[in-house]
Protein backbone atom coordinates (compact mmCIF):
# COMPACT_ATOMS: atom_id res chain seq x y z
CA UNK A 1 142.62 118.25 71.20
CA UNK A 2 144.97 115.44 69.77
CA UNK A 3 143.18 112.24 70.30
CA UNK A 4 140.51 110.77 68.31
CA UNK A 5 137.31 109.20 69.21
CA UNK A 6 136.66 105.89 68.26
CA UNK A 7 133.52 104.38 67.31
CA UNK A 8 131.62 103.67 70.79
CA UNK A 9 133.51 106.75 72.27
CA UNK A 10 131.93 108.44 69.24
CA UNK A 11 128.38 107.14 70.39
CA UNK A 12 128.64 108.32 74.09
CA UNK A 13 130.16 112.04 73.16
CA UNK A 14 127.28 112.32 70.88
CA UNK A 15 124.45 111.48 73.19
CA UNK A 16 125.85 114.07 75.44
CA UNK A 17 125.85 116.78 72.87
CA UNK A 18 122.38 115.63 71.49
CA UNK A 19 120.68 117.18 74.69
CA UNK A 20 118.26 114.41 74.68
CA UNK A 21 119.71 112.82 77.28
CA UNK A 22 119.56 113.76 81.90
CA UNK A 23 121.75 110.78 82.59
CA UNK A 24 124.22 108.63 80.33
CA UNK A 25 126.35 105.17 81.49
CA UNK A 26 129.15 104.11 79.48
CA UNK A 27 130.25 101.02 81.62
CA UNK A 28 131.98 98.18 80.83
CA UNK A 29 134.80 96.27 79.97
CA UNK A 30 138.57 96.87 81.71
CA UNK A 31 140.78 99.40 79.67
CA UNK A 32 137.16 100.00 77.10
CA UNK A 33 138.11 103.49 76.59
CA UNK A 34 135.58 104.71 79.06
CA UNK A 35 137.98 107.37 81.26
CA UNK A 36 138.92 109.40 77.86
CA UNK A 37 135.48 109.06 76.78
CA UNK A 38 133.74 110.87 79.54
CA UNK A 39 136.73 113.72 79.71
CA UNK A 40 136.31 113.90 75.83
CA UNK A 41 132.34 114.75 76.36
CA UNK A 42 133.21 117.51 79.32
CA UNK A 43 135.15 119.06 77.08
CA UNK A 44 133.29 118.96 74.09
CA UNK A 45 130.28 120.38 76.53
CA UNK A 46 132.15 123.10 78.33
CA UNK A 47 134.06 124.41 74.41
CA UNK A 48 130.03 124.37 73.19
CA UNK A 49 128.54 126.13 76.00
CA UNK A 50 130.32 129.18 77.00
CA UNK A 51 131.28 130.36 80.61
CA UNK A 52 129.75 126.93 81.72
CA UNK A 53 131.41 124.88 84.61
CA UNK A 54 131.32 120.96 84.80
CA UNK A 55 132.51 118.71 87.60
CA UNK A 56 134.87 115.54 87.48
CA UNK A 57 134.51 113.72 90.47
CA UNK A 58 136.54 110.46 91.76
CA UNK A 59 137.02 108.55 95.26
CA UNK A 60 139.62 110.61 96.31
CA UNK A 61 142.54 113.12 95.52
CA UNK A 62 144.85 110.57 94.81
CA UNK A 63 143.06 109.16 92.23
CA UNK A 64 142.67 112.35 90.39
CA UNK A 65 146.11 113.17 90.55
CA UNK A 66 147.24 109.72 89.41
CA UNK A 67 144.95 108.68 86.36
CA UNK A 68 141.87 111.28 85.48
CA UNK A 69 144.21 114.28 85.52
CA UNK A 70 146.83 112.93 83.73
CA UNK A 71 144.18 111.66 81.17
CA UNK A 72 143.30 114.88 80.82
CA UNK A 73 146.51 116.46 79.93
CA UNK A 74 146.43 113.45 77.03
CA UNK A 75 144.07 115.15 75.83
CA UNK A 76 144.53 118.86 75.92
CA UNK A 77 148.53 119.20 76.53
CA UNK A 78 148.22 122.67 76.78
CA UNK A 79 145.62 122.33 79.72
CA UNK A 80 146.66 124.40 82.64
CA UNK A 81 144.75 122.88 86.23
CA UNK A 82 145.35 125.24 88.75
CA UNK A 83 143.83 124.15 92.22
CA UNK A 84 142.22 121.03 90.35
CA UNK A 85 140.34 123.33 87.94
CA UNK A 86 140.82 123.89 84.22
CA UNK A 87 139.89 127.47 83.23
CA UNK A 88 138.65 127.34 79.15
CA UNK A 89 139.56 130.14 77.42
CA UNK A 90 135.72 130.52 76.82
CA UNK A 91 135.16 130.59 80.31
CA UNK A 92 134.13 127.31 81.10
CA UNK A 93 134.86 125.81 83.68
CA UNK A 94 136.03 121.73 84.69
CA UNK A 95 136.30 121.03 88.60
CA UNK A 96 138.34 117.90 89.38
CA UNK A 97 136.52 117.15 92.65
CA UNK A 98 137.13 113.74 95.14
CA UNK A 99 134.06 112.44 96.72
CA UNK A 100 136.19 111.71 99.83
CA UNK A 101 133.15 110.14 101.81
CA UNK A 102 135.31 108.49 104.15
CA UNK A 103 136.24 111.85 105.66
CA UNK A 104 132.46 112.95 105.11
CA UNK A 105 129.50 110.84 105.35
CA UNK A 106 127.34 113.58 104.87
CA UNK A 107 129.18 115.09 101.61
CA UNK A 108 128.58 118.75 102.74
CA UNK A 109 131.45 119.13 100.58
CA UNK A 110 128.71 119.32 98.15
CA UNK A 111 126.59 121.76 99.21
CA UNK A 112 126.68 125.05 97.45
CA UNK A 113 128.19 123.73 94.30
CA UNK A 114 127.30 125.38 91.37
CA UNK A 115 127.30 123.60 88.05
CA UNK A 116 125.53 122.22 84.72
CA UNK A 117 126.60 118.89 84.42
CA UNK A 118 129.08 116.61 85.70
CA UNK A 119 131.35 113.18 84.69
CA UNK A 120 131.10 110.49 87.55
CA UNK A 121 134.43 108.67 86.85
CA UNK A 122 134.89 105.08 87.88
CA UNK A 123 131.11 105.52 89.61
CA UNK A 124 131.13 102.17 91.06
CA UNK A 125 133.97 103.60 93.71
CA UNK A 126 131.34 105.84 94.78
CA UNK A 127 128.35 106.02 96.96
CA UNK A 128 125.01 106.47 95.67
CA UNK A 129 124.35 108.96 97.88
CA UNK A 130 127.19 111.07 95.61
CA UNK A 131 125.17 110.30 92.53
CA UNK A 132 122.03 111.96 94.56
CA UNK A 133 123.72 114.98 95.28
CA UNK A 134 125.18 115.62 91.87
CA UNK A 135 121.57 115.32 90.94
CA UNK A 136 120.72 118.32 93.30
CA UNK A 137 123.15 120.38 91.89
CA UNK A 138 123.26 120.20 87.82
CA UNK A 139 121.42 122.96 86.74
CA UNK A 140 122.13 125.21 89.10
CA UNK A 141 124.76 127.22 87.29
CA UNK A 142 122.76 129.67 85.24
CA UNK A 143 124.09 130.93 81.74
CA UNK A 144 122.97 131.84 78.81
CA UNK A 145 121.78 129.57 76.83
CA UNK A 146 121.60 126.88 79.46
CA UNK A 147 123.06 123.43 78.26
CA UNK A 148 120.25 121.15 79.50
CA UNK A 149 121.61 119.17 83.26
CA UNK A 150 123.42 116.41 82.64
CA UNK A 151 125.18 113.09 84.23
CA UNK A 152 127.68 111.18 82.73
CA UNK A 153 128.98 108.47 84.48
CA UNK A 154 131.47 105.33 83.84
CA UNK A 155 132.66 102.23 85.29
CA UNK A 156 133.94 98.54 85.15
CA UNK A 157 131.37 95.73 85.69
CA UNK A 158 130.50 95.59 89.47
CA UNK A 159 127.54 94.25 91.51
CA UNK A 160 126.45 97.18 93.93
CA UNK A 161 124.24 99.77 93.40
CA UNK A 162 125.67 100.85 89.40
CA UNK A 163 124.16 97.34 88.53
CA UNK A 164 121.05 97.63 90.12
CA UNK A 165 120.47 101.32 88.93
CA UNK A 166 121.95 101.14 85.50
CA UNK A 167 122.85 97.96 83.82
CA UNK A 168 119.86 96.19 85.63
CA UNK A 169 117.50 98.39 84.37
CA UNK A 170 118.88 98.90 80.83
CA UNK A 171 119.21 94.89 80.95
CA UNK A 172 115.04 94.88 81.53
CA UNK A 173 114.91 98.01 78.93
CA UNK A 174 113.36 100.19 82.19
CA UNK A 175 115.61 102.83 82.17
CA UNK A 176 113.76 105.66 82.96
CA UNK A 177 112.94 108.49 80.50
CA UNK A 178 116.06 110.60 79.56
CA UNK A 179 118.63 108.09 80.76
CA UNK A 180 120.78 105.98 78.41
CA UNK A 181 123.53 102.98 78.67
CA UNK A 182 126.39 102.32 76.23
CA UNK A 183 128.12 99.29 77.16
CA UNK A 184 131.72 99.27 76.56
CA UNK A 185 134.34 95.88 75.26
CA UNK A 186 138.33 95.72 75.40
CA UNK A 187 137.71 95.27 71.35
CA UNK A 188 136.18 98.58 70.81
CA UNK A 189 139.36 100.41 71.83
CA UNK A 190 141.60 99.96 68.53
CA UNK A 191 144.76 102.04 71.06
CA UNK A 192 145.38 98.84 73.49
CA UNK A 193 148.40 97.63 72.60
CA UNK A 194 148.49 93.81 71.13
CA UNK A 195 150.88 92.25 73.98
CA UNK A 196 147.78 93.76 76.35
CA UNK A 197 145.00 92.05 74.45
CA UNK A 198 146.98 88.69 73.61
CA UNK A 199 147.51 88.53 77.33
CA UNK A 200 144.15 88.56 78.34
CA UNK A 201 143.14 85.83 75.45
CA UNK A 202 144.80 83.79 78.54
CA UNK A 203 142.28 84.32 81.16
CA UNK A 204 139.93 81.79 82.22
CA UNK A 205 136.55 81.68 80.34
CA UNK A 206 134.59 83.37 82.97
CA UNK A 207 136.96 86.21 83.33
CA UNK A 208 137.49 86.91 79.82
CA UNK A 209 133.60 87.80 79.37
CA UNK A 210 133.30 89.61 82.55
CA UNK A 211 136.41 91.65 82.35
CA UNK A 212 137.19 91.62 78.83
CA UNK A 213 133.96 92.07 77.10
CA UNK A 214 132.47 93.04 79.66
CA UNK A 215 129.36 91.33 80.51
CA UNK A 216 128.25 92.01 83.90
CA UNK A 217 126.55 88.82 84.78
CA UNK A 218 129.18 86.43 84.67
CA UNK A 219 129.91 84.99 87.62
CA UNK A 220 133.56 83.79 87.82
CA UNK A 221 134.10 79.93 88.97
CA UNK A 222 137.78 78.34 87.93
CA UNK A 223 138.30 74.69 89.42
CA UNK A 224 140.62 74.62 92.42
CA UNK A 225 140.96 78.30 93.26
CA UNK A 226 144.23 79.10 95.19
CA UNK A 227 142.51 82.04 96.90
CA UNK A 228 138.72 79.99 97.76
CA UNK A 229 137.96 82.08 100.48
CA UNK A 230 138.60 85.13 98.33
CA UNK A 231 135.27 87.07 98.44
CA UNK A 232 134.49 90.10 95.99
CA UNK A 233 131.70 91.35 97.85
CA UNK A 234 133.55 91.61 101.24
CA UNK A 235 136.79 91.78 100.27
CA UNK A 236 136.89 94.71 97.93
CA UNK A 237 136.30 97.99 98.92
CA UNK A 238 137.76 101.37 98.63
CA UNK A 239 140.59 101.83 100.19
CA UNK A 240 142.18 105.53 100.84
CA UNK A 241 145.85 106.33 100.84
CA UNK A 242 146.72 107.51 104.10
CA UNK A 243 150.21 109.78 104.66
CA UNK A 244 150.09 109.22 108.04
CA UNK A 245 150.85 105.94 108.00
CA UNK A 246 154.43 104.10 106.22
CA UNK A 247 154.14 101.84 102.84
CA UNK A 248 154.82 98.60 102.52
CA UNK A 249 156.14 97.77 98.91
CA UNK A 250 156.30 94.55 97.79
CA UNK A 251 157.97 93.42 94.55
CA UNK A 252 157.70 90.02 92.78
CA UNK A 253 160.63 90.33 89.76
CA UNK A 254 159.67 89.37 86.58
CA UNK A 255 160.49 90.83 82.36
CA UNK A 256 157.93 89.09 81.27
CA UNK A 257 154.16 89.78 81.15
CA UNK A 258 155.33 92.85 83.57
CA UNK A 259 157.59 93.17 86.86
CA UNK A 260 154.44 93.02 89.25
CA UNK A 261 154.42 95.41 92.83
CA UNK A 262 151.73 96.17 95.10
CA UNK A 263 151.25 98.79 97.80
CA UNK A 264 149.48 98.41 101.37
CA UNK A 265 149.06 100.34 104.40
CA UNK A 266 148.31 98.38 108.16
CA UNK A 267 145.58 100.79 108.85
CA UNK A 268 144.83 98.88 112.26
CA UNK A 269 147.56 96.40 114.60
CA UNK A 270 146.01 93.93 112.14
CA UNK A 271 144.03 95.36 109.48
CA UNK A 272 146.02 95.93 106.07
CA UNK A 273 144.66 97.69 102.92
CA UNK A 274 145.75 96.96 99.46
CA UNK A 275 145.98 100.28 98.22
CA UNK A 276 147.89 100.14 94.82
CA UNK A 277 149.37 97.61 91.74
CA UNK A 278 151.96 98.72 89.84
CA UNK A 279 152.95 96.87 86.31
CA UNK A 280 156.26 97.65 85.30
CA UNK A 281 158.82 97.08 82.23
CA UNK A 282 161.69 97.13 84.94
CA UNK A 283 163.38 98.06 87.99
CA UNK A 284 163.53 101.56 86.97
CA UNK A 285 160.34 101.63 85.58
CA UNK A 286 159.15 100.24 88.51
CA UNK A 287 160.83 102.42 91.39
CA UNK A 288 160.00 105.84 88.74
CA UNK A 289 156.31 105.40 88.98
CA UNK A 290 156.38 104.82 92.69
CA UNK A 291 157.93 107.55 93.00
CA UNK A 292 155.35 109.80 91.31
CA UNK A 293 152.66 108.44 92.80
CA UNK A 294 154.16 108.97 96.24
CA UNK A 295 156.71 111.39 95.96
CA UNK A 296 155.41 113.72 98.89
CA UNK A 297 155.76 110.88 101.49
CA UNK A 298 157.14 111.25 104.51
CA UNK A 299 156.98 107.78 106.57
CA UNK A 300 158.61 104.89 106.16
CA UNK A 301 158.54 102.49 102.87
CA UNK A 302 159.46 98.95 103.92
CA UNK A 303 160.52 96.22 100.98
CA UNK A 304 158.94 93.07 100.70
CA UNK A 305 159.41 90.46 97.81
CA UNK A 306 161.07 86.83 96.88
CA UNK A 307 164.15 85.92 98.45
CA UNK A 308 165.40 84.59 95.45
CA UNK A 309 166.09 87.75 94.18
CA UNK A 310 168.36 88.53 96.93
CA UNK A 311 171.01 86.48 94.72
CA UNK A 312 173.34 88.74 92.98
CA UNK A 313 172.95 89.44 89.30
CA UNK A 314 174.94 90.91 86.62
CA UNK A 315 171.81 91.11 84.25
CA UNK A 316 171.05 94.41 86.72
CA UNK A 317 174.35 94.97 88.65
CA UNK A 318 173.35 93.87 91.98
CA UNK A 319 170.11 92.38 93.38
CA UNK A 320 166.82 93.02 92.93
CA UNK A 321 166.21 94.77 96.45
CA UNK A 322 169.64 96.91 96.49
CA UNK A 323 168.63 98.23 93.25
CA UNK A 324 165.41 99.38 94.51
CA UNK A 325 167.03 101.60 97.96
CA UNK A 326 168.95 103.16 95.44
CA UNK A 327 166.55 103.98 92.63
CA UNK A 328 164.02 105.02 95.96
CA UNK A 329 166.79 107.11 97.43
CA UNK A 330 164.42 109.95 98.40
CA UNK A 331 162.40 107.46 100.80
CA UNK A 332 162.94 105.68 104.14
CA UNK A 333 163.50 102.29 102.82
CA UNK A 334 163.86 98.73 105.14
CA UNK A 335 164.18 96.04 103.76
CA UNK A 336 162.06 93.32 105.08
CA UNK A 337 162.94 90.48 102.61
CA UNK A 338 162.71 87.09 104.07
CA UNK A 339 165.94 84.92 104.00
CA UNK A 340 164.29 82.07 102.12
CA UNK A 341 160.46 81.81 100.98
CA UNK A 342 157.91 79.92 103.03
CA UNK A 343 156.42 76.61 100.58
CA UNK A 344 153.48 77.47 98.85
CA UNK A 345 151.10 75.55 100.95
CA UNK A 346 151.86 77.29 104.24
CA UNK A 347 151.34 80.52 102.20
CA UNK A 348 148.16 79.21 101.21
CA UNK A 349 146.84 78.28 104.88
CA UNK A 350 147.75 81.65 106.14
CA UNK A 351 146.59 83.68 103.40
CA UNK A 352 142.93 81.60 103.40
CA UNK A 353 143.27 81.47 106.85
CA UNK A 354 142.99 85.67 106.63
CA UNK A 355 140.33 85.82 103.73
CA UNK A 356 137.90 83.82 105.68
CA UNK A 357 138.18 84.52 109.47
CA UNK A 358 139.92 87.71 109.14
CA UNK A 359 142.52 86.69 111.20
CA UNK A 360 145.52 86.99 112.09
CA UNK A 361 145.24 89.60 109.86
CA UNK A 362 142.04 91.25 108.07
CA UNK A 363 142.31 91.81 104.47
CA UNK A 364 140.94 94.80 101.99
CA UNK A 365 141.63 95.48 98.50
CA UNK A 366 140.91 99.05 96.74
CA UNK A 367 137.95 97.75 94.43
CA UNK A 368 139.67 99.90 91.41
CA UNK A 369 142.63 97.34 91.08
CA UNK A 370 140.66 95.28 88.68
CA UNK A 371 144.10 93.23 87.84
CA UNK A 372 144.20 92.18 91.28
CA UNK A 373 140.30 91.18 91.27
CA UNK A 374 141.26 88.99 88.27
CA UNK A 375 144.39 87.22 89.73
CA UNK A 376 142.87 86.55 92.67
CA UNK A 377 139.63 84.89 90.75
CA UNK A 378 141.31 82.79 88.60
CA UNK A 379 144.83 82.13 90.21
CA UNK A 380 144.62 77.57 90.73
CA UNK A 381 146.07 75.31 92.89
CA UNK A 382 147.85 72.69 91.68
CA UNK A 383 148.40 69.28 92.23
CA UNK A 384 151.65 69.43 94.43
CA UNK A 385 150.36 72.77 96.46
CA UNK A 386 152.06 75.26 94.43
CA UNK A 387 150.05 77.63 91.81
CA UNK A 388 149.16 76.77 89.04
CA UNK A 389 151.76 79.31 86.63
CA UNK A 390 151.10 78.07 83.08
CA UNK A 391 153.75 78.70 80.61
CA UNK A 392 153.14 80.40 77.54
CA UNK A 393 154.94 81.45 74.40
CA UNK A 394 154.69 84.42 73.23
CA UNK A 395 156.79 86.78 70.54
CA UNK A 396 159.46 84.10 70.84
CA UNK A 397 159.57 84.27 74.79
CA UNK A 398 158.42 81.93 76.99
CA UNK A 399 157.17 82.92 80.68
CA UNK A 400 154.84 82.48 82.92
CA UNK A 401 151.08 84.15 82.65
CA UNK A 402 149.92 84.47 85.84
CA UNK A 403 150.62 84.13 89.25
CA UNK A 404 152.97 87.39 89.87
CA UNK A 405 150.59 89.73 92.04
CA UNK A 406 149.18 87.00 93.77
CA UNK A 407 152.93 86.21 94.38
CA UNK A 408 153.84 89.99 96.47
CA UNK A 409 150.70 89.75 98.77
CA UNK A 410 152.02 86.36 100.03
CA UNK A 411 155.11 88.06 100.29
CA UNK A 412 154.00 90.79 102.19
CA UNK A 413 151.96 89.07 104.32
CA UNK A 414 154.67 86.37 105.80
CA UNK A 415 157.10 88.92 106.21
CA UNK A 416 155.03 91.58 107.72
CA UNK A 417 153.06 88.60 110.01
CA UNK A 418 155.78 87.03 110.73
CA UNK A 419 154.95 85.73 113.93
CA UNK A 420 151.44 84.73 113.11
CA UNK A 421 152.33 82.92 110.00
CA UNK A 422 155.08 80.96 111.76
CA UNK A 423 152.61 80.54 115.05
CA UNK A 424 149.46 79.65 112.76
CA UNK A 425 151.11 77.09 109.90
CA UNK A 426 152.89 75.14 112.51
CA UNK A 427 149.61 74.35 113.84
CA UNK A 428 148.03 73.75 111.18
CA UNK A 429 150.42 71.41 109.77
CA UNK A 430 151.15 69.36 112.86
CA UNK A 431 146.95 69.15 112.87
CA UNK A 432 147.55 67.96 109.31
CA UNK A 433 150.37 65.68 109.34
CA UNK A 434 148.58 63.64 112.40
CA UNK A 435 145.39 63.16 110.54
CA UNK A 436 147.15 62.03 107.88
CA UNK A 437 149.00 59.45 109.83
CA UNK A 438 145.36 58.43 111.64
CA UNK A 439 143.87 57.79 108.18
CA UNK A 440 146.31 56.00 107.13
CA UNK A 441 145.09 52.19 107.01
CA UNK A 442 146.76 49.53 109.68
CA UNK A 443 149.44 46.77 108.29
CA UNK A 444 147.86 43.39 109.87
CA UNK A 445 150.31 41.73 111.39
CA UNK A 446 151.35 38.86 109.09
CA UNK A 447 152.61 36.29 112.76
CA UNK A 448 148.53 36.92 113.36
């Protein structure tokens, strides 16, 4: 192995060795260490106990693929994962396994597994009913000696059932006998890069100790939200990458905290799924890791983004959107790019409009894309109808904070609604603009 615990990693791998312990919780803060943590106990569990076999289970596939697997290979370069298992050269075992309950209720999928212990990574993405079965099933690997059964499991602060089953209890110190919680902060992880942890010093009060030092009982409130009828609770939820169905890439062009994209799927005529965010240094950057997290796609991947960057540029040879078709070459790329961008108040009728009634268009977000959950929490409305970008200075470069993934849904969304944005914020804005005129008070007529 060539990475080294630190402190509260430390803690967690050692309660799993200690064998004192049935079920462990190492939740908390965004980017707390918590993935290489839990990977860093399997290990250590399956190099101490000999022809042993230990299960790593996420949503889905393409989760596994795209973060814990790679994560893993941090660790152990040499790994080789063969049909999403690592074979030890002690004869352990580690199963990357996807819950996949939205292809199976039931999770038959389980049945017949046989293992000693297993990592529950990113639990809150997963039904309890998962955490049930796993508990059927550790143990039932016999070898000799037997490590005792054991349940790791990790996550970012959330308010369905890890809360009520985890932090709650812990909170209340009525965990039950055997089970332990480590809570995790952004400052425990000394490898997150400064730019990363300046960045978030930015975030609204609220935000900062729910995401950032992760306290799980903040509840986030910023004056003038630009996304009000934003709801956690219905709004996020997990949603599944589906190759069936094209992509719809939208781009908002920035250097400066990161060139922001996000990914989404119409599941339904008008039901759309955020399934992905993708923070990039650049165009390259940006089009390279698309391209490995959906290089086996067959549809159709239409471009969305801000018309402004339609203008030519010599700082990258072309525009914004040309550069993409050709760094995306492999794909079926349209470009959907609106001739000129809709004012920011129409964008905010429709987009509210969707939140709240869901419709036109009914709106998900994949409850992993905590960057998302942030913008759209804190993201303001100002004064004159716009958002609320504040400047900052940072490293002798001045740009603005926020604002960017907010920025590619409501491109997205006009473009790909089209129709119903035009139909729905020409209504709305004659209701407006005759109201206005009605309140307005009468000029007496000075000849009375």
């Amino acid at each position: 192995m060539i990475i080294k615990p630190f402190a509260t990693q430390e803690k967690f791998i050692k309660a799993a060795l200690s064998g004192k312990y049935s079920v462990i919780y190492f939740g908390g803060a965004i980017r707390g260490g918590k993935t290489f943590a839990g990977l860093l106990a399997i290990l250590a569990l399956a190099r101490v106990y000999p022809k042993s076999r230990w299960l790593v289970v996420r949503k889905d596939y393409q989760r596994l693929r795209l973060t814990t697997i790679p994560s893993f290979y941090k660790i152990l370069p040499d790994a080789a994962v063969s049909g999403n298992v690592c074979k030890l050269s002690n004869g352990s075992e580690i199963i990357f396994f996807a819950e996949n309950y939205d292809r199976d209720k039931d999770l038959n999928r389980f049945r017949g597994l046989e293992i000693n212990g297993a990592l529950l990574e990113e639990a809150n993405e997963l039904q309890e009913l998962t955490f049930i079965k796993v508990q059927e099933r550790v143990g039932t690997h016999i070898i000799d000696p037997m490590p005792k059964p054991l349940i790791l499991l990790t996550s970012n602060p959330d308010d369905n059932w890890v809360k009520l089953k985890f932090y709650d209890r812990w909170k209340r110190k009525e965990l039950p006998a055997g089970w332990g919680y480590i809570p995790s902060r952004l400052s425990d992880n000394p490898h997150i890069p400064k730019e990363v942890v300046d960045n978030y010093k930015h975030l609204p009060a609220e935000a900062y100790k729910r995401f950032v030092e992760g306290d799980w009982e903040v509840k986030i409130q910023v004056p003038d939200p630009f996304y009000h009828a934003f709801d956690q609770h219905r709004h996020l939820v997990s949603c599944e990458y589906n190759p069936d169905l094209p992509l719809h890439l939208s781009v908002d062009e920035n250097v400066e905290p990161y060139m922001a994209a996000t990914v989404y799927q119409i599941v339904a005529p008008a039901t759309v799924h955020m399934i992905d965010f993708i923070p990039a240094k650049n165009v390259e950057h940006l089009c390279r890791e698309f391209t490995a997290r959906y290089y086996f796609h067959e549809g159709a991947v239409f471009l969305y983004g801000d018309a402004t960057s339609q203008r030519r540029s010599a700082r990258i040879s072309g525009n914004l959107f040309t550069l993409i078709e050709n760094y995306l070459e492999r794909f079926k790329v349209i470009n959907k790019v609106l001739t000129s961008n809709p004012p920011h108040h129409a964008r905010w009728l429709f987009v509210n409009e969707c939140l709240e009634k869901d419709t036109p268009v009914r709106l998900r977000f994949d409850k992993s894309l905590m960057d998302v959950e942030i913008e759209m929490l804190t993201v303001r409305y100002a004064p004159d109808g716009s958002k609320m970008k504040e400047k900052i200075r940072q490293d002798g470069k001045t740009f603005e904070k926020n604002g960017h993934i907010s920025d590619t849904l409501d491109y997205f969304l006009v473009s790909a609604f089209n129709d119903a944005f035009r139909a729905m914020t020409a209504g709305k804005n004659k209701i407006e603009a005759t109201l206005e005129r009605l309140s307005k008070p009468k000029t007496k007529n000075p000849l009375l």
